[in-house]
C-alpha atoms as a PDB file:
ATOM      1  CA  UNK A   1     -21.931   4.896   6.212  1.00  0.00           C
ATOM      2  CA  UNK A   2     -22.314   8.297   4.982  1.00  0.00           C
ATOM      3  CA  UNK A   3     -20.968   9.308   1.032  1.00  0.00           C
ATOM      4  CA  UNK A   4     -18.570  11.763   1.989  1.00  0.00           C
ATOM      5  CA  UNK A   5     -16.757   9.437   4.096  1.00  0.00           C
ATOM      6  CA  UNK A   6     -16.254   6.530   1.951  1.00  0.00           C
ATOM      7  CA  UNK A   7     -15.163   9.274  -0.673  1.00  0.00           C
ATOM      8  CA  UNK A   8     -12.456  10.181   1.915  1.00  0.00           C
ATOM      9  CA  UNK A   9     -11.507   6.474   2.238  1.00  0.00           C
ATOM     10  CA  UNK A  10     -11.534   6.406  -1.614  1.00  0.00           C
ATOM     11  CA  UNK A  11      -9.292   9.115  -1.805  1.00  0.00           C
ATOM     12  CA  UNK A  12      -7.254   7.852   0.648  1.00  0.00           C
ATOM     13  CA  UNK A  13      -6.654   4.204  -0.586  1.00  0.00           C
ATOM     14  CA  UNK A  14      -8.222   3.927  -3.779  1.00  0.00           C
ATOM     15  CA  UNK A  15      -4.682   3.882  -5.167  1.00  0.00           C
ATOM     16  CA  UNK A  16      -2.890   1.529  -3.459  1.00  0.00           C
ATOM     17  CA  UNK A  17      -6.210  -0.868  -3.022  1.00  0.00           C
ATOM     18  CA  UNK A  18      -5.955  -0.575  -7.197  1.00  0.00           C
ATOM     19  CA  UNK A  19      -2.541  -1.987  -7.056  1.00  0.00           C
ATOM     20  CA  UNK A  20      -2.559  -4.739  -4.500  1.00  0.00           C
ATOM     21  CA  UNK A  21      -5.470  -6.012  -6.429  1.00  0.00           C
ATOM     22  CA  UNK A  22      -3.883  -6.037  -9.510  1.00  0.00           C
ATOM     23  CA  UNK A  23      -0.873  -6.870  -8.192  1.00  0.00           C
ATOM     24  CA  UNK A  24      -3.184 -10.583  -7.148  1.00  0.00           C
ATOM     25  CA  UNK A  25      -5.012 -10.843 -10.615  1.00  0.00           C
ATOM     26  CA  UNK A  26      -3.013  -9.286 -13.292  1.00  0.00           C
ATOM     27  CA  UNK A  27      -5.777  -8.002 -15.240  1.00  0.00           C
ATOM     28  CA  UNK A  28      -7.176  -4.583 -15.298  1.00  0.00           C
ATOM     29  CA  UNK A  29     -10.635  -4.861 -15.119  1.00  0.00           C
ATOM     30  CA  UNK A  30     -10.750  -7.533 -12.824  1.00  0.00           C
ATOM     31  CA  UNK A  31      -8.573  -4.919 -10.402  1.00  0.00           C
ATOM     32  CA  UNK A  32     -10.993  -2.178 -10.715  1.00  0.00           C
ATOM     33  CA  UNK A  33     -14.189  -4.499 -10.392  1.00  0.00           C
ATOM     34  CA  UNK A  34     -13.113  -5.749  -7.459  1.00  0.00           C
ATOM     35  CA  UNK A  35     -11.580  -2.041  -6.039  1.00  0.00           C
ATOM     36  CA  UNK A  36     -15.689  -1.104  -6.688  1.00  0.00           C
ATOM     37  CA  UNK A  37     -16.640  -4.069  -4.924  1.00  0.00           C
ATOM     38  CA  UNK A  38     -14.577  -3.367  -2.040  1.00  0.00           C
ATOM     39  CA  UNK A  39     -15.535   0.244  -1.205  1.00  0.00           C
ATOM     40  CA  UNK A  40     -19.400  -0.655  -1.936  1.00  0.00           C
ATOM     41  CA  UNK A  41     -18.775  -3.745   1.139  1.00  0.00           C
ATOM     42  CA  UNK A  42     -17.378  -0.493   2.769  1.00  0.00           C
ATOM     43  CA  UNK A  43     -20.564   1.852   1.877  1.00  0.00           C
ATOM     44  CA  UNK A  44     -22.882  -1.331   3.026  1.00  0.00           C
ATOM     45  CA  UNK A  45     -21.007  -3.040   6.255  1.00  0.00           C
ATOM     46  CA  UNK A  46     -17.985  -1.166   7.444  1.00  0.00           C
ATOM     47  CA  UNK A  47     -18.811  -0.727  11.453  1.00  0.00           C
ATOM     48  CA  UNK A  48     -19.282   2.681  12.944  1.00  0.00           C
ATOM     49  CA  UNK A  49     -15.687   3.391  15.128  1.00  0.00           C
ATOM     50  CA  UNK A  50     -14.097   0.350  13.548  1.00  0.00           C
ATOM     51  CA  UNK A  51     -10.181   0.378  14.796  1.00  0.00           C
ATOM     52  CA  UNK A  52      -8.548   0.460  11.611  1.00  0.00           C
ATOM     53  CA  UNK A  53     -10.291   1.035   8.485  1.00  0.00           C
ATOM     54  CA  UNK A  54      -7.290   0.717   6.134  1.00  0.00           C
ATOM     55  CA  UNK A  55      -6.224  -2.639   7.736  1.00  0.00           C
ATOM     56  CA  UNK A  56      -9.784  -3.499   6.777  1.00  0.00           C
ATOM     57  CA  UNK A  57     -10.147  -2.656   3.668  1.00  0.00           C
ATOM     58  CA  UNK A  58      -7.199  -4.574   2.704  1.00  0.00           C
ATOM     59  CA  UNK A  59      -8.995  -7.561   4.096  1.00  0.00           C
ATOM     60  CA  UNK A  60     -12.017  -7.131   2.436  1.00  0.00           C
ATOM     61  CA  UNK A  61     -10.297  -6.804  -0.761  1.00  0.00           C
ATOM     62  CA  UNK A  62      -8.424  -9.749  -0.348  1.00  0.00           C
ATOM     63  CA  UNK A  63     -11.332 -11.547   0.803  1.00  0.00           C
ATOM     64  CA  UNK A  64     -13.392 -10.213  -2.735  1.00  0.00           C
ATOM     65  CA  UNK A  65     -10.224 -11.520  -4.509  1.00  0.00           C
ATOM     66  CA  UNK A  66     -10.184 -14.909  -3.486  1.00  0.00           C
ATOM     67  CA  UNK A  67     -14.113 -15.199  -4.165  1.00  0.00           C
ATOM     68  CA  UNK A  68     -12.929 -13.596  -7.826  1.00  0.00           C
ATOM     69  CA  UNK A  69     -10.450 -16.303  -8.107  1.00  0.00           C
ATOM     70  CA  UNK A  70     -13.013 -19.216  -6.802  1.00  0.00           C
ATOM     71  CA  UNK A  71     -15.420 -17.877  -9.151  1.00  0.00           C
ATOM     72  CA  UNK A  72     -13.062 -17.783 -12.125  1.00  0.00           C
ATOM     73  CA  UNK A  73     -11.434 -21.120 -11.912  1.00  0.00           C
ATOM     74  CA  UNK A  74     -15.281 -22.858 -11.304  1.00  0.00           C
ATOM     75  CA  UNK A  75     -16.347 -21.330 -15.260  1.00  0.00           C
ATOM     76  CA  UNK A  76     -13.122 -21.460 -17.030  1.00  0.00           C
ATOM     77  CA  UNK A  77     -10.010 -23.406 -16.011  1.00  0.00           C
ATOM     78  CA  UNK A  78      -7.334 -20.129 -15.885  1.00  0.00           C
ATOM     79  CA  UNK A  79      -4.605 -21.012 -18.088  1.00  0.00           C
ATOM     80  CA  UNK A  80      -0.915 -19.972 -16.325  1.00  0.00           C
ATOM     81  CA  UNK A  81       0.650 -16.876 -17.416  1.00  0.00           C
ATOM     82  CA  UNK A  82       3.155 -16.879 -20.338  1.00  0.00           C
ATOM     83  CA  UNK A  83       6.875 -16.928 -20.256  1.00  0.00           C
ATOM     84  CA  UNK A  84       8.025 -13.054 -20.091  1.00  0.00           C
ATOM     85  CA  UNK A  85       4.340 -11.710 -18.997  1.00  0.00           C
ATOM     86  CA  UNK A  86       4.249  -7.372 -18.972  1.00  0.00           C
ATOM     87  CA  UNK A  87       1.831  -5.617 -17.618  1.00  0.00           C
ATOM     88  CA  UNK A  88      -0.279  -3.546 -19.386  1.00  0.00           C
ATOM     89  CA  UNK A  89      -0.233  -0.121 -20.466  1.00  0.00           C
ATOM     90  CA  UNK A  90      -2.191   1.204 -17.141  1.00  0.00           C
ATOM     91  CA  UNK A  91       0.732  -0.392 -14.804  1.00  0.00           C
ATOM     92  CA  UNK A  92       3.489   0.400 -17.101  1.00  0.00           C
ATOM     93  CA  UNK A  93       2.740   4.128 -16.482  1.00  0.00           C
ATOM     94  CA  UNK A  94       3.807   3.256 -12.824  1.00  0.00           C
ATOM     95  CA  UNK A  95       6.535   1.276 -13.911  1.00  0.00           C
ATOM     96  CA  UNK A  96       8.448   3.373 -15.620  1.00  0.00           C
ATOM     97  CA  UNK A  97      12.006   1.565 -15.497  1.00  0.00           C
ATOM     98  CA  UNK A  98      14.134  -1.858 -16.577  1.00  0.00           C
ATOM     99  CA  UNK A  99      14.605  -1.758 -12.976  1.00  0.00           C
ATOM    100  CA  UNK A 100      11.378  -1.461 -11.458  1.00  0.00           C
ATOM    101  CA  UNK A 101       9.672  -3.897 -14.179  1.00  0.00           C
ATOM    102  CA  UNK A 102      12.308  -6.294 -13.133  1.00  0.00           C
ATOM    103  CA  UNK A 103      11.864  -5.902  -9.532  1.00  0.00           C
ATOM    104  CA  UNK A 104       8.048  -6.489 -10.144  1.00  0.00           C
ATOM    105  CA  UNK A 105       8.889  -9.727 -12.078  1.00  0.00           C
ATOM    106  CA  UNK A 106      10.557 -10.599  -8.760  1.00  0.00           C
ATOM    107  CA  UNK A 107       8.060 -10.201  -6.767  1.00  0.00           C
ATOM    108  CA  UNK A 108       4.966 -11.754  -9.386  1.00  0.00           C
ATOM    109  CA  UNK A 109       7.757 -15.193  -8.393  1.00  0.00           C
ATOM    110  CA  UNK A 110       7.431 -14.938  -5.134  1.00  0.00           C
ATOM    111  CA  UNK A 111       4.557 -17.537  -3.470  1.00  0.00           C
ATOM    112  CA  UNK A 112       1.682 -15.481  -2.729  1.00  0.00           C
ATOM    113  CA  UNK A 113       1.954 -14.958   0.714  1.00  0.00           C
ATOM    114  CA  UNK A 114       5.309 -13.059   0.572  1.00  0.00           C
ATOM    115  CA  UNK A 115       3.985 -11.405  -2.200  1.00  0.00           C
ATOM    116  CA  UNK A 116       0.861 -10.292  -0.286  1.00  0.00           C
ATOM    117  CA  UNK A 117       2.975  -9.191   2.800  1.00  0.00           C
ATOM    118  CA  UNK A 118       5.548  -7.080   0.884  1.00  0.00           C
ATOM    119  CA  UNK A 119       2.849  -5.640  -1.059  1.00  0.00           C
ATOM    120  CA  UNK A 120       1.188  -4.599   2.010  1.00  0.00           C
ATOM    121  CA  UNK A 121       4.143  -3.761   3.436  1.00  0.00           C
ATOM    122  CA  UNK A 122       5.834  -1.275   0.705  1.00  0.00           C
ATOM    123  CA  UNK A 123       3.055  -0.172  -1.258  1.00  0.00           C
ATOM    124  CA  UNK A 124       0.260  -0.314   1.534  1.00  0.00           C
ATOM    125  CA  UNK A 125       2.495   1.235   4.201  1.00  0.00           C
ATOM    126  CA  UNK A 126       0.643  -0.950   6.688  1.00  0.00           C
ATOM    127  CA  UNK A 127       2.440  -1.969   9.948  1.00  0.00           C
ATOM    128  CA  UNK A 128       3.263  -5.815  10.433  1.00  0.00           C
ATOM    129  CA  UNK A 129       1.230  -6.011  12.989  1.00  0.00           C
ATOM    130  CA  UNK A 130      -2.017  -4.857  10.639  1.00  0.00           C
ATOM    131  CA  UNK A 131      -0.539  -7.260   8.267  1.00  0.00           C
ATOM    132  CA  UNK A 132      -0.992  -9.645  10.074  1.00  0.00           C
ATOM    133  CA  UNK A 133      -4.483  -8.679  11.154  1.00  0.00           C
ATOM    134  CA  UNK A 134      -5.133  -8.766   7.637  1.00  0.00           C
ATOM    135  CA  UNK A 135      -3.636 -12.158   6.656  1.00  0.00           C
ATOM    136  CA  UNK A 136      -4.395 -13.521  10.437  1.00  0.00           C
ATOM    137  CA  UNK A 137      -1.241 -14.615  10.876  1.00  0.00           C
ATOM    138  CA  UNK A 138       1.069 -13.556  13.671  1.00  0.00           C
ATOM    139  CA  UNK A 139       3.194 -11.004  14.035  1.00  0.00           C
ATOM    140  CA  UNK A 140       6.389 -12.556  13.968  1.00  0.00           C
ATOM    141  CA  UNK A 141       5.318 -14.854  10.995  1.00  0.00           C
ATOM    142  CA  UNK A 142       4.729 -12.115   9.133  1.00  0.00           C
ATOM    143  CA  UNK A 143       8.232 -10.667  10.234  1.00  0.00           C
ATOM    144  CA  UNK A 144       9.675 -13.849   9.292  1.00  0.00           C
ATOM    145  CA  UNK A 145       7.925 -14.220   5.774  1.00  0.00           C
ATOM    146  CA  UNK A 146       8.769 -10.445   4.710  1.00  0.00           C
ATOM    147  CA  UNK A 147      12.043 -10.953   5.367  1.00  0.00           C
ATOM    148  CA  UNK A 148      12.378 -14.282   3.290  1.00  0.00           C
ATOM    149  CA  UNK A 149      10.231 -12.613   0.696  1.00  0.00           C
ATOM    150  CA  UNK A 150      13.022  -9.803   0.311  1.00  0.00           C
ATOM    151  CA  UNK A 151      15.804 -12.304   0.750  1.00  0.00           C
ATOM    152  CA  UNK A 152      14.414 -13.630  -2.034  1.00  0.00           C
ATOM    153  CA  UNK A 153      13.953 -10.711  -3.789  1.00  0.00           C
ATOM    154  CA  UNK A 154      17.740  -9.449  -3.603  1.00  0.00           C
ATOM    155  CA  UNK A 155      18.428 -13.009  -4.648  1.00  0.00           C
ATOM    156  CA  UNK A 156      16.258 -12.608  -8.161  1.00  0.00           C
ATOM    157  CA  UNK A 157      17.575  -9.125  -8.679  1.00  0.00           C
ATOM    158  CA  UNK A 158      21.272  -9.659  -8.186  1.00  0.00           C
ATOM    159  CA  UNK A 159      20.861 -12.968 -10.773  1.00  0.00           C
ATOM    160  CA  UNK A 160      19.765  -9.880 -13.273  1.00  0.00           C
ATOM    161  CA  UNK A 161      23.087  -8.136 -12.921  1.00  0.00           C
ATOM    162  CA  UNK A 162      21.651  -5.491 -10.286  1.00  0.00           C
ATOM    163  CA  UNK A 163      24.031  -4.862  -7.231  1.00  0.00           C
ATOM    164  CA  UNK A 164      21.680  -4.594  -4.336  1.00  0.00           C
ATOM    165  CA  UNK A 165      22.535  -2.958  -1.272  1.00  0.00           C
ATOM    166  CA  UNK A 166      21.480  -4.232   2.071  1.00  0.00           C
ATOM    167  CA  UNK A 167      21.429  -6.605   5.142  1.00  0.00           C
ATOM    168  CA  UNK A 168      19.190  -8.566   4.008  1.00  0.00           C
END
């Protein structure tokens, strides 16, 4: 794959690549190793005319994460996050308010799979249907599960004292 292209691609989902990654690991580095790794699979493997390139990239660096993960708990036994966890300075820039650090408190609760599909879904912009491409599930399990995960999200946010509008 030529330079220029997987520049473009860079440019184009760099960002939100960063944050779904860190959104899985909750470290930094870790986020922007793995956001490397991902677009050098893309430099080395991505097929010529592939459908959707975003869709996978997203499953590449999920893919990369849970090898990261593997790979971490085989050398050290990861120790669960503390009570009250922040994130650090890099994500705090992005959220700015009580609001949004609460709502991402919410969503660091949910089980990983909700998390992964309202990620996907809100910060991604992907489609439920590349979703669930990415996460090979179906369609309308990943309908289902997005609309638990937010359930469950208005449910944490309204135990905070925030009045959230919606029909969910």
């Amino acid at each position: 794959m030529e330079q220029d292209v997987i520049q473009a691609l860079y440019e184009a989902y760099g960002q939100e690549l960063y944050l779904y990654l860190y959104s899985l690991c909750g470290q930094k580095a870790a986020a922007e190793d793995l956001l490397q790794d991902t677009f050098l699979k893309a430099m080395l493997s991505l097929p010529r005319g592939h459908g959707n390139v975003r869709a996978w990239l997203y499953t590449v660096a999920r893919n990369l994460f849970f090898n990261y993960r593997k790979r971490e708990e085989r050398e050290s036994p990861r120790e669960e996050l503390p009570e009250g966890f922040s994130p650090d300075d890099g994500m705090e820039s992005v959220l700015r308010t009580e609001r949004n650090r609460l709502l991402y408190q919410g969503l660091c609760s949910l089980d990983i799979r909700k998390r992964e599909i309202l990620e996907m879904q809100y910060f991604g912009g992907l489609s439920l249907k590349e979703i669930a491409r990415v996460l090979g599930l179906s369609q309308e399990n990943v309908r289902v599960q997005s609309h638990r995960g937010r359930k469950q999200l208005k449910s944490f946010m309204e135990g905070h004292g925030y009045d959230v509008s919606g029909n969910d």
